[in-house]
C-alpha atoms as a PDB file:
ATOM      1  CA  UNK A   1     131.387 102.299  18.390  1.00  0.00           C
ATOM      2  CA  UNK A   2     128.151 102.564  16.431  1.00  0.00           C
ATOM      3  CA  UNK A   3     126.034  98.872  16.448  1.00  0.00           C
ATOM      4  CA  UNK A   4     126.642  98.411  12.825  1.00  0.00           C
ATOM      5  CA  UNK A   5     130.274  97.699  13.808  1.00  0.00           C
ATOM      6  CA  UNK A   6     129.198  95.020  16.369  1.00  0.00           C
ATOM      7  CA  UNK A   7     130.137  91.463  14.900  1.00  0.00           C
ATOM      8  CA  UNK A   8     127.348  89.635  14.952  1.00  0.00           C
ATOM      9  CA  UNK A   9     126.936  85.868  13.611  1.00  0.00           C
ATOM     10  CA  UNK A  10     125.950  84.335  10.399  1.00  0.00           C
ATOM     11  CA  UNK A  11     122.230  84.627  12.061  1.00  0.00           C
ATOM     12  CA  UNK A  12     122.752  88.145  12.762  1.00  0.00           C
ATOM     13  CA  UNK A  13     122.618  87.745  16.296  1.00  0.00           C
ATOM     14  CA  UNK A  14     124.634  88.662  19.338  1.00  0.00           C
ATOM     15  CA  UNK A  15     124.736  86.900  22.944  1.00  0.00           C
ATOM     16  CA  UNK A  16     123.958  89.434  25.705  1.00  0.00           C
ATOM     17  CA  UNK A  17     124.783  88.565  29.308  1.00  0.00           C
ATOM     18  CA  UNK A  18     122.635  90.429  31.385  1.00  0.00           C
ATOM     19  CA  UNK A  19     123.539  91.551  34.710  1.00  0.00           C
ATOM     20  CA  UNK A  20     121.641  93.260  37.945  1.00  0.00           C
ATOM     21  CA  UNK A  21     123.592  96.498  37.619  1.00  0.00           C
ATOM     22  CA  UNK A  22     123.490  96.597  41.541  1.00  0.00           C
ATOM     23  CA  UNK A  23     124.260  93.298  42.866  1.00  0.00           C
ATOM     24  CA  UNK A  24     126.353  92.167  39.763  1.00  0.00           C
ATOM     25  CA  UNK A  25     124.456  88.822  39.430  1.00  0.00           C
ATOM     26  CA  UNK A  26     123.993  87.433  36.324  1.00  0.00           C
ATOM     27  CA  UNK A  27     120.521  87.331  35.443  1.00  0.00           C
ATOM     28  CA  UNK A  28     120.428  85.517  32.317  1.00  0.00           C
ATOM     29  CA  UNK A  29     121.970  85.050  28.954  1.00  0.00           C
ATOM     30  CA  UNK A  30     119.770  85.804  25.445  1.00  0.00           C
ATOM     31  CA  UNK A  31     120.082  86.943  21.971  1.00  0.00           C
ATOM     32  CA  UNK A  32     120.135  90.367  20.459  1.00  0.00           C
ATOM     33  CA  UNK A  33     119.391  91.152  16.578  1.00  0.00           C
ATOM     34  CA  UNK A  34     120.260  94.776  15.275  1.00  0.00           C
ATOM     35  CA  UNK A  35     116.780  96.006  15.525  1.00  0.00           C
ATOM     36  CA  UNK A  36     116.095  94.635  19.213  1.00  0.00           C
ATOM     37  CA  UNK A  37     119.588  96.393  20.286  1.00  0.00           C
ATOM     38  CA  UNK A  38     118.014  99.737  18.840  1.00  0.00           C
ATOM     39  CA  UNK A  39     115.057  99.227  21.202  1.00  0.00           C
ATOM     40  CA  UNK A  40     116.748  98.308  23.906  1.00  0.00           C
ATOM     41  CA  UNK A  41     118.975 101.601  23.888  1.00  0.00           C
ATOM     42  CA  UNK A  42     115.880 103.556  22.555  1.00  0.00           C
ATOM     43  CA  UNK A  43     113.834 102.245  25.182  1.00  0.00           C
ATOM     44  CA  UNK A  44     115.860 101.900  28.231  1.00  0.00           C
ATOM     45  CA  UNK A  45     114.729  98.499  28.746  1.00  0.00           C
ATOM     46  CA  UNK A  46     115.617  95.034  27.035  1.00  0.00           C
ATOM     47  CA  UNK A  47     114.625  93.534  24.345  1.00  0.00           C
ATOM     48  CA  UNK A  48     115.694  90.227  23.045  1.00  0.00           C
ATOM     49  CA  UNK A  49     115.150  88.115  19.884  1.00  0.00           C
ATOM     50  CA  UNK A  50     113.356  85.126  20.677  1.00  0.00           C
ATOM     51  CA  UNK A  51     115.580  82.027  18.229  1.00  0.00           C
ATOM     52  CA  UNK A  52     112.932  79.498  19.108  1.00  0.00           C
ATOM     53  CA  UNK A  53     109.633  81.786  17.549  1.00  0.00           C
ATOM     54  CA  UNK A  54     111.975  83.626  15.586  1.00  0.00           C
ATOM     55  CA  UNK A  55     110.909  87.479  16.432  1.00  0.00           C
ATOM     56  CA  UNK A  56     111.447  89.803  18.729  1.00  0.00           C
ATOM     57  CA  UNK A  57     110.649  89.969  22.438  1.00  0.00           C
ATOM     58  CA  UNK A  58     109.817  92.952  24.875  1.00  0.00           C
ATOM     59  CA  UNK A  59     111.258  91.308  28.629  1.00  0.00           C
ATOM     60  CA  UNK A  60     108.400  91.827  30.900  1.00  0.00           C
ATOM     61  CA  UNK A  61     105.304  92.745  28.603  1.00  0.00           C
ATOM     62  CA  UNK A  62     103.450  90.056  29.508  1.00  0.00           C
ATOM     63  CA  UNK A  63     105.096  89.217  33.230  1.00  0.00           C
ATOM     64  CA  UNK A  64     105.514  92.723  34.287  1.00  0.00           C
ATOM     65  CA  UNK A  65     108.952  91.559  35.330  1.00  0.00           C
ATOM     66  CA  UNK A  66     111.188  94.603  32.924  1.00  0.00           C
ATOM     67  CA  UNK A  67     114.779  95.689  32.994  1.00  0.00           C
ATOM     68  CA  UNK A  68     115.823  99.349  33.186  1.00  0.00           C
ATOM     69  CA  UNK A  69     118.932  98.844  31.033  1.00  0.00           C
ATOM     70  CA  UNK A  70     121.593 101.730  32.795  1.00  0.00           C
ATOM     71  CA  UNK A  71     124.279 100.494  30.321  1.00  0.00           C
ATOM     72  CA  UNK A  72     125.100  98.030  27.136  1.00  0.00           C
ATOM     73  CA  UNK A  73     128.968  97.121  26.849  1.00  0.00           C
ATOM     74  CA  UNK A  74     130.717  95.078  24.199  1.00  0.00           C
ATOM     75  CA  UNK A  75     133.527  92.758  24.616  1.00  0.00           C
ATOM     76  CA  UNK A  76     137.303  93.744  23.062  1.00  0.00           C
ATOM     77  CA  UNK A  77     135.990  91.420  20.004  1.00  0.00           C
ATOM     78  CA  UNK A  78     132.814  93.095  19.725  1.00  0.00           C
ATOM     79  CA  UNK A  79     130.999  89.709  19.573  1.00  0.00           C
ATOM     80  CA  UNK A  80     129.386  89.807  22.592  1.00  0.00           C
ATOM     81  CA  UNK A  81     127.494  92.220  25.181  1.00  0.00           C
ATOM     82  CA  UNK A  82     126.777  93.026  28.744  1.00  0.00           C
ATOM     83  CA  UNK A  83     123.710  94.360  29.391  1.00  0.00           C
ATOM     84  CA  UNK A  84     122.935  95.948  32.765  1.00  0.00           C
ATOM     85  CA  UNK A  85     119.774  96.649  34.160  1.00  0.00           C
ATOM     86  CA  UNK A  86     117.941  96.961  36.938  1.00  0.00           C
ATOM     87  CA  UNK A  87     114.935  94.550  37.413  1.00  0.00           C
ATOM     88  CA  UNK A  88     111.556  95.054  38.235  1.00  0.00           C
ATOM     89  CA  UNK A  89     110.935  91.506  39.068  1.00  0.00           C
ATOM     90  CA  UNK A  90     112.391  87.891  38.806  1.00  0.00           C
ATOM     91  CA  UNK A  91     115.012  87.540  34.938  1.00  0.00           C
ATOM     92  CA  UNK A  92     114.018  83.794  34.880  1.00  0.00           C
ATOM     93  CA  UNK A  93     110.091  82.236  33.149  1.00  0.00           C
ATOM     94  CA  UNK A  94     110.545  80.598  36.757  1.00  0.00           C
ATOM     95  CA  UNK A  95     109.911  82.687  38.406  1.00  0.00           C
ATOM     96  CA  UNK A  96     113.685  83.010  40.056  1.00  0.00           C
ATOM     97  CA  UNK A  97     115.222  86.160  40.123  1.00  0.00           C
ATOM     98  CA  UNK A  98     118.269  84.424  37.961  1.00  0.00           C
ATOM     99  CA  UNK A  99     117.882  82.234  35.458  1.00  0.00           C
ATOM    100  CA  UNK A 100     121.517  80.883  37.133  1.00  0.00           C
ATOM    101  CA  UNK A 101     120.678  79.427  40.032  1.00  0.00           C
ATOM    102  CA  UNK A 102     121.926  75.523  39.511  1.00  0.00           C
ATOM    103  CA  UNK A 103     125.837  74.631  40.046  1.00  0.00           C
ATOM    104  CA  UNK A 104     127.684  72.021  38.576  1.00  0.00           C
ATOM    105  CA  UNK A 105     130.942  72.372  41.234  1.00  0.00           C
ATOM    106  CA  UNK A 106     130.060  72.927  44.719  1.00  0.00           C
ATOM    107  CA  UNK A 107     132.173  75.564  46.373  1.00  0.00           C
ATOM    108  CA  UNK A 108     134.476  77.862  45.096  1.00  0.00           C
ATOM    109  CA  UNK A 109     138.297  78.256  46.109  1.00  0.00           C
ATOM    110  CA  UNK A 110     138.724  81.692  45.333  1.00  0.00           C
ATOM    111  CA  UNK A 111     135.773  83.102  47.197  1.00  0.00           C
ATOM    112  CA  UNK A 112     137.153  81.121  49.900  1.00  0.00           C
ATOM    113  CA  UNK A 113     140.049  82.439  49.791  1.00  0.00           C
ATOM    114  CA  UNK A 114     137.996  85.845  49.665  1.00  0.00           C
ATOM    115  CA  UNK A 115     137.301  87.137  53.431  1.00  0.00           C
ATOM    116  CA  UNK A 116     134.812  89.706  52.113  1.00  0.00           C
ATOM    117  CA  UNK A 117     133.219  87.218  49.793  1.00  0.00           C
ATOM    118  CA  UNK A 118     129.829  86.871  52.315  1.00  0.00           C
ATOM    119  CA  UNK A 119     129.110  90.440  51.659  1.00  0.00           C
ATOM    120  CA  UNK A 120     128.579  89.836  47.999  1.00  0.00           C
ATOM    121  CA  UNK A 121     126.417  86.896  48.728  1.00  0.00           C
ATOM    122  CA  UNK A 122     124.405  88.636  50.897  1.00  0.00           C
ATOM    123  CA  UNK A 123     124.004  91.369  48.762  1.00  0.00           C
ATOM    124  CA  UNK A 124     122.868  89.312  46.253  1.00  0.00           C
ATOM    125  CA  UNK A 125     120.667  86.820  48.503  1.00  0.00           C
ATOM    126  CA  UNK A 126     119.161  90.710  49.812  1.00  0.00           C
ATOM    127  CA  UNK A 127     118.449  91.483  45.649  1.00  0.00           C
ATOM    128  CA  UNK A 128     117.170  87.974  45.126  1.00  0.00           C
ATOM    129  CA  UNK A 129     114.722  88.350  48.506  1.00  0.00           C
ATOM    130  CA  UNK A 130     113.468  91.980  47.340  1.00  0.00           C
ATOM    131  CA  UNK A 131     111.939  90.802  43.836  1.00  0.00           C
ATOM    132  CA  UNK A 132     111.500  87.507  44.769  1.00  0.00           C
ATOM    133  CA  UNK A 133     109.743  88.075  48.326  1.00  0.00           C
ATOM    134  CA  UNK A 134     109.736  84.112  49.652  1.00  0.00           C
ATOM    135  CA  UNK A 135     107.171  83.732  52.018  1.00  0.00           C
ATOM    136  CA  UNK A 136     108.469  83.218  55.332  1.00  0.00           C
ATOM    137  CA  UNK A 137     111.685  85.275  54.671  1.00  0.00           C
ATOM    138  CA  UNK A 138     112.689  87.909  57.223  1.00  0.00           C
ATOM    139  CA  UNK A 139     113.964  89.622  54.423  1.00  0.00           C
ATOM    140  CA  UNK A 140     110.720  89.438  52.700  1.00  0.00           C
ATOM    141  CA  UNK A 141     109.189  90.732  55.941  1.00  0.00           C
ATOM    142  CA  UNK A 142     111.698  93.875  56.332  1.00  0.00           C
ATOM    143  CA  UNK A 143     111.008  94.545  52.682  1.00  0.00           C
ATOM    144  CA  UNK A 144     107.391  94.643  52.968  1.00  0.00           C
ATOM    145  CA  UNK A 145     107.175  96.471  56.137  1.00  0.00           C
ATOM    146  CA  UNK A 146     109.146  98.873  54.207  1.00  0.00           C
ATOM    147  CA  UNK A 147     111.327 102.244  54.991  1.00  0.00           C
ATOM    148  CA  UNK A 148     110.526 102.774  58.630  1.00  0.00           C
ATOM    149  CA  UNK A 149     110.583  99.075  60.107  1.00  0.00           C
ATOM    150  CA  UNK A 150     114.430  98.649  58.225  1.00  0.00           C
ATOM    151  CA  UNK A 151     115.719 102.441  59.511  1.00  0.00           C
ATOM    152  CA  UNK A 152     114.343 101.364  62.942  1.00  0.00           C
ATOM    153  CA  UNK A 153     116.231  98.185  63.311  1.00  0.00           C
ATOM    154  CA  UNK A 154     119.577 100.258  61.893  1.00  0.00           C
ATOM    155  CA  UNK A 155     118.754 102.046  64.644  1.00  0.00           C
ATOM    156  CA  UNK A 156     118.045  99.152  67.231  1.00  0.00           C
ATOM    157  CA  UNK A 157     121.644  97.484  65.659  1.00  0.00           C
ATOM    158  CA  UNK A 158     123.882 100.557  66.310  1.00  0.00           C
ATOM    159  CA  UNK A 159     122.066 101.165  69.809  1.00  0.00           C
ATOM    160  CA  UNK A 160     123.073  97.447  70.878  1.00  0.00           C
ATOM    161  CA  UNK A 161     126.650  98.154  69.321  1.00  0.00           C
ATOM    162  CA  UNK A 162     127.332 101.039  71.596  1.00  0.00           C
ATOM    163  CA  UNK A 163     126.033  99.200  74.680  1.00  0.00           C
ATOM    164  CA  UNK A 164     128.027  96.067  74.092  1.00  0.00           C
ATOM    165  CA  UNK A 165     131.617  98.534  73.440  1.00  0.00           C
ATOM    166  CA  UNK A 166     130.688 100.123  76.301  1.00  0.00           C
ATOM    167  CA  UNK A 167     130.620  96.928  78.274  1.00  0.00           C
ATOM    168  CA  UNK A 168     133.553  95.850  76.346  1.00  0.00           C
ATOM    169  CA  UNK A 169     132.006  92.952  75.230  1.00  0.00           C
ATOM    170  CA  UNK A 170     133.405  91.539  72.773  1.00  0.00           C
ATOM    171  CA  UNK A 171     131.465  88.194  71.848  1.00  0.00           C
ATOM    172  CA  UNK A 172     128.390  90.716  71.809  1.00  0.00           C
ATOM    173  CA  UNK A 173     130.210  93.367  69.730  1.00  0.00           C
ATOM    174  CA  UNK A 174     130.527  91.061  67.018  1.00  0.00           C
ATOM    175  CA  UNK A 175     126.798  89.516  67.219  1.00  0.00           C
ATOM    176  CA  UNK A 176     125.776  93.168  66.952  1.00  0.00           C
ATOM    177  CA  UNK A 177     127.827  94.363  64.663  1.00  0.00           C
ATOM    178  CA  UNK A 178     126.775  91.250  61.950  1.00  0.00           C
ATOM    179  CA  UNK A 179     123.377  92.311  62.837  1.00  0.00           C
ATOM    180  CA  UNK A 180     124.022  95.859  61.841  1.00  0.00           C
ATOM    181  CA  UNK A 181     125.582  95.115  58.452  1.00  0.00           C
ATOM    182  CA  UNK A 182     123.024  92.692  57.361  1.00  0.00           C
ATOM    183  CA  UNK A 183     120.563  95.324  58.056  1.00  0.00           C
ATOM    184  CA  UNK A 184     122.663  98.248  56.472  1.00  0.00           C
ATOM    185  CA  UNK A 185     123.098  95.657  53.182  1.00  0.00           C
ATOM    186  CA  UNK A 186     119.167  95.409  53.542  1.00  0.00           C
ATOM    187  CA  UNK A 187     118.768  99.401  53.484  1.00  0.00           C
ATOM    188  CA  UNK A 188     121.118  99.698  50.979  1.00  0.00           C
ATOM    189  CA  UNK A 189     119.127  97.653  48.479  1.00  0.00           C
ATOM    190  CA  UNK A 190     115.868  99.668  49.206  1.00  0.00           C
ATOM    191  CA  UNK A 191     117.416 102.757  48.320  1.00  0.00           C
ATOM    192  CA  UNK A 192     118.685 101.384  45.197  1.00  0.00           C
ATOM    193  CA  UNK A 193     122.820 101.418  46.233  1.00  0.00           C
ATOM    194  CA  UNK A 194     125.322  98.573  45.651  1.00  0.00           C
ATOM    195  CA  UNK A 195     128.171  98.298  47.996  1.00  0.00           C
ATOM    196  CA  UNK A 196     130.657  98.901  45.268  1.00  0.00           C
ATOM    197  CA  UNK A 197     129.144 102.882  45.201  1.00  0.00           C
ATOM    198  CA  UNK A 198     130.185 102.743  48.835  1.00  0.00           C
ATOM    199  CA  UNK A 199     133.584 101.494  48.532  1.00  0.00           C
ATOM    200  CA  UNK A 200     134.250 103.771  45.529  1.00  0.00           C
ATOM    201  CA  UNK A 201     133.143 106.960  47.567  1.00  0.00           C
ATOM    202  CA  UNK A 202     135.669 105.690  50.020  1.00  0.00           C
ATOM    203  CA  UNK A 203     138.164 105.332  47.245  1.00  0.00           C
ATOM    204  CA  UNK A 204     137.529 108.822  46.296  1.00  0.00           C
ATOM    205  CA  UNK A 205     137.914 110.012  49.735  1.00  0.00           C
ATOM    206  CA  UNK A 206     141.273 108.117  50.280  1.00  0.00           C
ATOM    207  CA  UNK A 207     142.659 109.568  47.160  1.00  0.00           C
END
């Protein structure tokens, strides 16, 4: 589909969700005209038309904080996009890494229904530490110490996970083994892979 097909409203605008290509968290919802959806696929990174000043606007020229858009989809009405990037800093004027970060409902049934849910929070708690690097954090502190400190502890983790099988202990297996996925979900993220490229190589495999 070329843009001109797009439907775009009576202002000539088009909402664009965008989302951390990696995590999958929403980032933040804005505004695309025609000419700032040329830039942003010209450019590889977003641009946006500002409705309250009423031109367009580069993310991150000022901040620093851009988006390396890896793809734009439409909708099946064409009235709407998804724009995923990759961020080089927090989405939200914030400061936040999403501009989503208040709730109105408390909870959610179907992620607790979801056994497998806390690895998507974590991954996206890991992609939220990693741009927004809280002080404090031991995320933060893995992040900063960089490459060597987080293969080390991968290393530490599976050591302590072949002592405790070993010993066949149990209680300690699964201390250790939390341990080592946090830390793998940390490594991940530094090398710039989301869990679902995992799982699909594992879907390949099982095909």
């Amino acid at each position: 589909m070329k843009i001109d097909s797009l439907r775009f409203n009576d202002d000539g605008l088009i909402p664009a969700v965008v989302q951390d290509a990696r995590s999958k968290e929403v980032l933040t919802l804005a505004y695309m005209n025609k000419e700032s959806l040329h830039k942003t696929i010209e450019t590889k990174e977003t641009w946006f038309y500002s409705r309250s000043r009423e031109e367009l606007w580069h993310k991150g020229a000022t901040s620093g904080n851009t988006q390396t858009v890896t793809d734009v989809r439409y909708d099946c009405d064409a009235d709407s996009l998804v724009v995923l990037v990759e961020p080089h800093g927090p989405a939200c004027h914030t400061g936040s890494y999403s501009c989503f970060t208040s709730s109105l409902i408390k909870g959610d049934v179907g992620q607790a229904n979801d056994p497998f849910s806390i690895i998507r929070d974590l991954e996206k708690t890991i992609a939220m530490r990693k741009h927004e690097r809280p002080e404090g954090a031991y995320t933060t502190y893995l992040f900063n110490e960089g490459i060597d400190k987080i293969l080390k502890k991968i290393g530490e983790e599976a050591s302590e996970i072949i002592i405790a099988a070993k010993n066949r202990d149990l209680e300690e297996m699964r201390w250790e083994s939390a341990d080592f996925l946090f830390h793998w979900l940390v490594l991940l993220e530094e090398q710039g892979i989301s869990v679902d490229d995992v799982l699909e190589t594992l879907r390949e495999r099982h095909q």
